[in-house]
Protein backbone atom coordinates (compact mmCIF):
# COMPACT_ATOMS: atom_id res chain seq x y z
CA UNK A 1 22.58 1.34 -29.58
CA UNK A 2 20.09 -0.64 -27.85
CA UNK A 3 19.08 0.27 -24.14
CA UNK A 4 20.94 -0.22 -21.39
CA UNK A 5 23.80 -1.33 -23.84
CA UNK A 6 27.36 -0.69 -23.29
CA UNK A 7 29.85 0.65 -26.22
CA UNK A 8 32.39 -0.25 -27.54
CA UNK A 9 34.34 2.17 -24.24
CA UNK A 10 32.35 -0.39 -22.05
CA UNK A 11 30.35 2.40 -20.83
CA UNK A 12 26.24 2.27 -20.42
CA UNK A 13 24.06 4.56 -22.18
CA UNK A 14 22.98 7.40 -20.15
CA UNK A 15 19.31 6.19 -20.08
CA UNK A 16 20.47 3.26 -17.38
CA UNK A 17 23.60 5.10 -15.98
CA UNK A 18 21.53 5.72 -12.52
CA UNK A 19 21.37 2.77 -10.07
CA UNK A 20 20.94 2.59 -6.55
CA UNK A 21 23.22 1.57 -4.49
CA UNK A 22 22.38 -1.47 -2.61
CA UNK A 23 20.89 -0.54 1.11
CA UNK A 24 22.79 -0.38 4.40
CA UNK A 25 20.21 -1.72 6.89
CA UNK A 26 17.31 -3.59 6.82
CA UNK A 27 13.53 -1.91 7.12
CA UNK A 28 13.53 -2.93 10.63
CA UNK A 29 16.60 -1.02 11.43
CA UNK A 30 15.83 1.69 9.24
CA UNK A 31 12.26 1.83 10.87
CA UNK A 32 13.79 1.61 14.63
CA UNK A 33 16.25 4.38 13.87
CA UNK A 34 13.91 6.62 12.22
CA UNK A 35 10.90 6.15 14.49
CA UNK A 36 8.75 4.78 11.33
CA UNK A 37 7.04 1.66 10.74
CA UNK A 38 3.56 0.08 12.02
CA UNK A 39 4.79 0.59 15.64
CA UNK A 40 5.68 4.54 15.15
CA UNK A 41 2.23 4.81 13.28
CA UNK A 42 0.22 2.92 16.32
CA UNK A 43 1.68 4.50 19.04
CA UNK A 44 1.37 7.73 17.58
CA UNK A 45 -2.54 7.62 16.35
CA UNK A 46 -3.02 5.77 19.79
CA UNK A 47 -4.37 2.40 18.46
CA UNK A 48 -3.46 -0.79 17.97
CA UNK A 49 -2.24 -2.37 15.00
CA UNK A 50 -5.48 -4.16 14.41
CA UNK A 51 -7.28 -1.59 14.69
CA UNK A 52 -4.67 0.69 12.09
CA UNK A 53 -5.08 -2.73 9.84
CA UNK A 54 -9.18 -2.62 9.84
CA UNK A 55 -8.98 1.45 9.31
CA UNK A 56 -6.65 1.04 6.22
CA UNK A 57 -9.00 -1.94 4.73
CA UNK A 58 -12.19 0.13 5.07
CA UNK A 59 -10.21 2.64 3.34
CA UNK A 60 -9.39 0.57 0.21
CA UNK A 61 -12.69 -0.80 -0.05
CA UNK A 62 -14.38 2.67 -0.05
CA UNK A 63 -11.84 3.54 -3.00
CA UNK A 64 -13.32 0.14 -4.33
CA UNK A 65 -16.70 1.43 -4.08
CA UNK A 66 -15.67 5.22 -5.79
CA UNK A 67 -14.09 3.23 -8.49
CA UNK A 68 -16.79 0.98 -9.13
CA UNK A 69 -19.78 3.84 -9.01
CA UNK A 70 -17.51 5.63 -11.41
CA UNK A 71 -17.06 2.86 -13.72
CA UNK A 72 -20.92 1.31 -13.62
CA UNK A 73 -23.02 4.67 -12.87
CA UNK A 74 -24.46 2.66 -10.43
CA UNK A 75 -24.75 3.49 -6.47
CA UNK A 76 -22.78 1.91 -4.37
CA UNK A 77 -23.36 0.60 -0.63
CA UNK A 78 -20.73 -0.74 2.01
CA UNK A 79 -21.91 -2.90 4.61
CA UNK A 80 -21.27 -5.71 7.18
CA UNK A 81 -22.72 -9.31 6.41
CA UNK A 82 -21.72 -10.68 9.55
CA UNK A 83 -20.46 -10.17 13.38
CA UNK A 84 -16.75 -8.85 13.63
CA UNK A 85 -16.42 -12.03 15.92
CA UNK A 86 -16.99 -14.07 13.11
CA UNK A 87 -14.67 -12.67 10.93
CA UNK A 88 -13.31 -8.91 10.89
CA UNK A 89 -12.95 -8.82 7.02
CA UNK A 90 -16.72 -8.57 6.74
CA UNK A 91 -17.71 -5.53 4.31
CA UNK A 92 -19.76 -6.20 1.45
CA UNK A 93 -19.87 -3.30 -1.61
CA UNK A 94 -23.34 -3.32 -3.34
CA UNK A 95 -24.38 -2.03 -6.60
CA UNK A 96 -27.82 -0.78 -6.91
């Protein structure tokens, strides 16, 4: 029997008998009434959601970084090319 099929009972194979039921709320309402989200996050850590949004880009690009030493042998170097005012999204990985 191929899966996910049903039989001939009209039953599905056990490997696809899970599934989740569909959700009661939205995120938003799910984030309000759980004190989660962006907003829980910022007002917790005290910043602003900018500032949360820079943090958790520097953070990917230093797992860039890790992942392309690791990959090349090579050393890598994060910097800024450029003022924040001119754009914030200014980090530049080098290889040397």
């Amino acid at each position: 029997m191929a899966s996910g099929s049903s039989d001939s009972s009209g039953k599905k194979d056990s490997a696809h008998a899970h599934e989740t039921a569909p959700p009661t709320e939205s995120t938003e309402e799910f984030d309000q009434a759980n004190n989660t989200g962006i907003s829980a996050i910022t007002e917790a850590l005290e910043i602003s959601k900018e500032e949360l949004v820079a943090a958790c880009k520097t953070i990917i690009n230093f797992g860039r970084a890790m992942w392309l030493s690791s990959k090349t042998g090579l050393k890598t170097e994060i910097c800024s090319y450029c003022e924040d005012e001119v754009t914030p999204q200014n980090m530049l990985i080098l290889l040397h």
